[in-house]
Protein backbone atom coordinates (compact mmCIF):
# COMPACT_ATOMS: atom_id res chain seq x y z
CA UNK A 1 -5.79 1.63 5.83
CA UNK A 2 -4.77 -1.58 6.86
CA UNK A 3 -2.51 -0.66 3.95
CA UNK A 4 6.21 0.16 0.74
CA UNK A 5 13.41 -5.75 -6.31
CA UNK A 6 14.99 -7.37 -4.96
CA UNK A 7 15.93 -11.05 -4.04
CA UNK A 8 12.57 -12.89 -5.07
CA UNK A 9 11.67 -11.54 -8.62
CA UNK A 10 8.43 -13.11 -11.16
CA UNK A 11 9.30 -12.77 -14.33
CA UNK A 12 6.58 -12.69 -17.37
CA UNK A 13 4.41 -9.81 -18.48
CA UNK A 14 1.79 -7.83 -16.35
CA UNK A 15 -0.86 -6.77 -18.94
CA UNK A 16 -3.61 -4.23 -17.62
CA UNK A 17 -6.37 -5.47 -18.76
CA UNK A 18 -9.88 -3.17 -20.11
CA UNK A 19 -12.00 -5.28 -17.87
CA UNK A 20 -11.26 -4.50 -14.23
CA UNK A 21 -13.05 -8.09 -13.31
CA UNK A 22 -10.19 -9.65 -15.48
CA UNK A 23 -7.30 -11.31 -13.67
CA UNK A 24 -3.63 -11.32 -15.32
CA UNK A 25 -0.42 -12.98 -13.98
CA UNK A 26 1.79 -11.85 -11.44
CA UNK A 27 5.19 -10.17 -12.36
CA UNK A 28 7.63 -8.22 -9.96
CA UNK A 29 5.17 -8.99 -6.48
CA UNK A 30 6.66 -11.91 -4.47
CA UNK A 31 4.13 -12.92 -1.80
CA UNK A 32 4.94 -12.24 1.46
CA UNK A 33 3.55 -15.10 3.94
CA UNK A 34 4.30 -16.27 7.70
CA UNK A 35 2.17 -18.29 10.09
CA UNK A 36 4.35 -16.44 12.79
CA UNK A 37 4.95 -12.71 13.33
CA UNK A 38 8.98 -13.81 12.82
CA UNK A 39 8.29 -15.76 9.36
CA UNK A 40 6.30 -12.99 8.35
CA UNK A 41 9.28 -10.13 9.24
CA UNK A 42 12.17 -12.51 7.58
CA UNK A 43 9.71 -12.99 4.65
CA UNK A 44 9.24 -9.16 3.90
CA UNK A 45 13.25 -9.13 3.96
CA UNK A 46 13.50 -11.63 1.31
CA UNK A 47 11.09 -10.16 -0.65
CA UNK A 48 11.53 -6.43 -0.12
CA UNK A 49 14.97 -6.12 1.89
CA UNK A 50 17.01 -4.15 -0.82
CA UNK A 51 14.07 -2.38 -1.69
CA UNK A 52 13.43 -1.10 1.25
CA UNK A 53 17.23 -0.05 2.04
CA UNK A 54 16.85 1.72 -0.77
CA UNK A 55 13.96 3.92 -0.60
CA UNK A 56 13.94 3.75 3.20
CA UNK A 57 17.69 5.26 2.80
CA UNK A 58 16.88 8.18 0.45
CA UNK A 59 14.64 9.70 3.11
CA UNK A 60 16.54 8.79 5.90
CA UNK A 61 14.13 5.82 7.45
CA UNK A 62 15.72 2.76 8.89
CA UNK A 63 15.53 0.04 6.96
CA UNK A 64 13.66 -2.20 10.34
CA UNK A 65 11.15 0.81 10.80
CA UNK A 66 10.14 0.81 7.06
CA UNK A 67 9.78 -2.77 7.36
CA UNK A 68 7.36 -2.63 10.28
CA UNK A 69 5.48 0.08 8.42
CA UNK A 70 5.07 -2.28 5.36
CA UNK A 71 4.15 -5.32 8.05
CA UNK A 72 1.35 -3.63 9.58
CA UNK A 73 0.23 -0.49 7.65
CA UNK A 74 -1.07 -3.25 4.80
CA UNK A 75 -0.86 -7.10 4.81
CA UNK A 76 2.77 -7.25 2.95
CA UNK A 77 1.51 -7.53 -0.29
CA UNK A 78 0.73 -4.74 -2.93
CA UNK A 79 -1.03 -7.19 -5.11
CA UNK A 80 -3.98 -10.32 -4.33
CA UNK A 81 -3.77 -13.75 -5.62
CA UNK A 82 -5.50 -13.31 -8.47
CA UNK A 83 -2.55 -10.67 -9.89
CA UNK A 84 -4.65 -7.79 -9.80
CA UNK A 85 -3.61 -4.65 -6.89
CA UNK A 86 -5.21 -4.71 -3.62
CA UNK A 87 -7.31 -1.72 -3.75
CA UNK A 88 -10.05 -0.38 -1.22
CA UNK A 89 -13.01 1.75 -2.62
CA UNK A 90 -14.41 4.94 -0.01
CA UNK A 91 -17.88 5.67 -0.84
CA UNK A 92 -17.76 8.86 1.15
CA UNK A 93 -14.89 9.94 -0.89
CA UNK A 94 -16.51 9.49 -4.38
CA UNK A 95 -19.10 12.02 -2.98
CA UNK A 96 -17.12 14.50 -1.79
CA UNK A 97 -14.95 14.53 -4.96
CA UNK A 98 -18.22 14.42 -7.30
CA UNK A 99 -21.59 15.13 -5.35
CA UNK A 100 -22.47 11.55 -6.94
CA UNK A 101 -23.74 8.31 -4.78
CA UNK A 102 -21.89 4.88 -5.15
CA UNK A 103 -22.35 3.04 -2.04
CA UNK A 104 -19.69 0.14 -1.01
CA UNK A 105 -19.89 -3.30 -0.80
CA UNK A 106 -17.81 -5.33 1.11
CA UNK A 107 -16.20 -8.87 0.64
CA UNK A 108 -12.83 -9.14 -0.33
CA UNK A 109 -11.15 -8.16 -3.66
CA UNK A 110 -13.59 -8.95 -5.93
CA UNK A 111 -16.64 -7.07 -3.93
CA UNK A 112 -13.64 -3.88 -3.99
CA UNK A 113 -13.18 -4.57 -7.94
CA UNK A 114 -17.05 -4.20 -8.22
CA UNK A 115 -17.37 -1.18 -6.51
CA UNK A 116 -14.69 0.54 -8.38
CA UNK A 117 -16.61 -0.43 -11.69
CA UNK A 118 -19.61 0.92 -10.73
CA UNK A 119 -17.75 3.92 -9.45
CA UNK A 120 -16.45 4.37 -13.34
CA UNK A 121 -19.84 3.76 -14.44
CA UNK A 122 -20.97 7.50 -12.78
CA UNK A 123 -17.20 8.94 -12.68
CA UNK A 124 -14.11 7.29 -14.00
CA UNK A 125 -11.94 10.36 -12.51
CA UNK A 126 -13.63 10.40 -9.46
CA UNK A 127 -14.07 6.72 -8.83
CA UNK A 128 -9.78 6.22 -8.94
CA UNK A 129 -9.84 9.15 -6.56
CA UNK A 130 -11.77 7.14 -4.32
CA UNK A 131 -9.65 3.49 -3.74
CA UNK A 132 -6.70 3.20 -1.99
CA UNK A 133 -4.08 1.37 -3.69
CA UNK A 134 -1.44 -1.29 -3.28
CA UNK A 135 1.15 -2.51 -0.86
CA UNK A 136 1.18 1.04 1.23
CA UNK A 137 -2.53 1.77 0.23
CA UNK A 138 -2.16 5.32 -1.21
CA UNK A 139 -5.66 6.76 -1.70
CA UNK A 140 -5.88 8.16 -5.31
CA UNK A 141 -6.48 11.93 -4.36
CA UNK A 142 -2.73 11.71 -3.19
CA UNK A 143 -1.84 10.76 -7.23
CA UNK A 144 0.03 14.17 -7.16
CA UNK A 145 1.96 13.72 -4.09
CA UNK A 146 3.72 10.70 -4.94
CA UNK A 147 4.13 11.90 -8.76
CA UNK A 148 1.09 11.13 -11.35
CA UNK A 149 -0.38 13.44 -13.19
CA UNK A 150 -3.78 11.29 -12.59
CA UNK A 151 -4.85 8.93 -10.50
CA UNK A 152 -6.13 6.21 -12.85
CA UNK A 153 -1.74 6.47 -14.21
CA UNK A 154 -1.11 5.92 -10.93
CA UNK A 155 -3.33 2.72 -10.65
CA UNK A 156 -1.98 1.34 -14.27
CA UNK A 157 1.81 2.34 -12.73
CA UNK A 158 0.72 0.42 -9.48
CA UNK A 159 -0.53 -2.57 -11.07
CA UNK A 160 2.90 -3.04 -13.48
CA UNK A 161 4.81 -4.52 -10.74
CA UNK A 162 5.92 -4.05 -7.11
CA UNK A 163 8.46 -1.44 -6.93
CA UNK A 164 6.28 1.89 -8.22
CA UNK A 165 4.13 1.15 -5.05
CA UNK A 166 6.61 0.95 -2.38
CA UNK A 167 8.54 4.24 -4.10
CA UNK A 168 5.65 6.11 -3.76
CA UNK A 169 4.51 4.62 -0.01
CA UNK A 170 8.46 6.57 0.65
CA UNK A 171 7.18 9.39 -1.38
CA UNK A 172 3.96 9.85 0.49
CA UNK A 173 5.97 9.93 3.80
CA UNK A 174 8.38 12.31 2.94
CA UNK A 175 5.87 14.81 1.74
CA UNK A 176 4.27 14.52 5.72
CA UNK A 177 6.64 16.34 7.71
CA UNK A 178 5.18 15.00 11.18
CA UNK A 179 5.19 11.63 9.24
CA UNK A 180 8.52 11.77 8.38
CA UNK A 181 10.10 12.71 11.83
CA UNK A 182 8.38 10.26 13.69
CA UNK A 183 9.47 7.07 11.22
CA UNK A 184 12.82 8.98 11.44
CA UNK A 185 12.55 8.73 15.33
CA UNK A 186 10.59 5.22 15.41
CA UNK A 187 8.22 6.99 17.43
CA UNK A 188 5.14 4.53 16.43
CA UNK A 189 2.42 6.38 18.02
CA UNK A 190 2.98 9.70 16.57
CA UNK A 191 3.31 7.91 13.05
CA UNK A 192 0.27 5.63 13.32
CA UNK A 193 -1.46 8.95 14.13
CA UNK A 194 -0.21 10.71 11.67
CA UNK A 195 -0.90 7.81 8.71
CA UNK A 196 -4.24 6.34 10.06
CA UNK A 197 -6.18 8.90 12.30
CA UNK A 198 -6.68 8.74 16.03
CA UNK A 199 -8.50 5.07 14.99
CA UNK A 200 -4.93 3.87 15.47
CA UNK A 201 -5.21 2.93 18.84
CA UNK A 202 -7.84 0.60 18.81
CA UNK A 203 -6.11 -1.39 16.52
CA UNK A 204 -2.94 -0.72 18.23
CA UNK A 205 -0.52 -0.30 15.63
CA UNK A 206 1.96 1.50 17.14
CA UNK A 207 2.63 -1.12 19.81
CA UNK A 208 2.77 -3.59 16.57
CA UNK A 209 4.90 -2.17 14.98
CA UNK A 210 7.58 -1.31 17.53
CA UNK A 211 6.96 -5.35 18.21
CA UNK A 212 7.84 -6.03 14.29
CA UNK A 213 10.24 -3.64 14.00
CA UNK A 214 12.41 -5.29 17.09
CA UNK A 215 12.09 -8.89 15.46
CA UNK A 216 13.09 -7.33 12.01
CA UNK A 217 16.23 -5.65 13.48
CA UNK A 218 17.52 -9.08 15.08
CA UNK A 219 17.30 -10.77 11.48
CA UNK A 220 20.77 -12.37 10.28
């Protein structure tokens, strides 16, 4: 998982499109950009600061630790350049859920795009079980969790504008109790463990995080 308006706001009309290879304009996702870790952390609280205080606040999360979640956890962003959701397709997944083979290919957005089509090609249920999705990429197997009833509504919610994807990043945390307490705590290990699998330490995200987290907090 690599990978929670507001002051910076698109305005316009997201349409979902039938064709999953189609691209459509942003609306509601400001991009958040830095060539340094402190232009990055000041960018995520122009573009997500009340947002976060918000959410962050109705579970009892700091607003600096849900920032550092959002920094690391996924790039920032909840949707590509092209206006469509970052997404992230799990071959092993897609067989669990179905018994059914659709391997993965890799490449950026548009290899991800492809294997989701060809996912929907065998199983439309079971491929949007399979990605991970947006700015806190929620897998869609956790569609229930964070309040869909499906998870291709939670993909056409996701890919409306920013704000449904950060709610349910909160949403997803507050339903992990050892998640929870440790953002509650800012204890960065026990979180990363909890949200990524012992795999966290080789990317050390927990020592990133508390990093972020400190430059976020000393933001005017």
């Amino acid at each position: 998982m690599i990978a929670v308006p507001l002051i910076a706001v698109f305005s316009g009309i997201y349409m979902i499109r039938k064709g999953l290879s189609d691209t459509a304009p942003l609306i509601n996702s400001p991009m958040v950009s830095g060539s340094t870790k402190s232009a990055k952390m000041a960018s995520i609280k122009k573009a997500y600061g009340p947002m976060l205080r918000k959410y962050a606040g109705q579970i009892g999360i700091p607003e600096s630790v849900a920032a550092a979640i959002l920094a690391i956890e996924s790039s920032g962003n909840g949707f590509a350049k092209d206006g469509r959701i970052i997404i992230r397709y799990e071959p092993h997944i897609f067989e669990r859920y179905t018994g059914l083979t659709s391997k993965a290919k890799r490449g950026g957005q548009s290899a991800e795009y492809g294997n989701l089509e060809r996912a929907i090609q065998l199983d439309e249920n079971g491929a949007y079980l399979s990605i991970s999705m947006g700015i806190g990429q929620i897998m869609g197997f956790n569609h229930k969790i964070v309040g869909y009833s499906s998870p291709k509504k939670m993909f056409e919610a996701f890919s409306v504008s920013i704000e449904p994807q950060i709610a349910a990043m909160f949403k997803f945390i507050a339903n992990k109790k050892s998640m929870l307490e440790a953002a509650r705590e800012g204890d960065f290990a026990r979180f990363a463990y909890s949200y990524n699998g012992p795999g966290y330490r080789d990317n050390k995200y927990d020592t990133k995080m508390a990093e972020v987290e400190k430059i976020y907090r000393g933001l005017e």
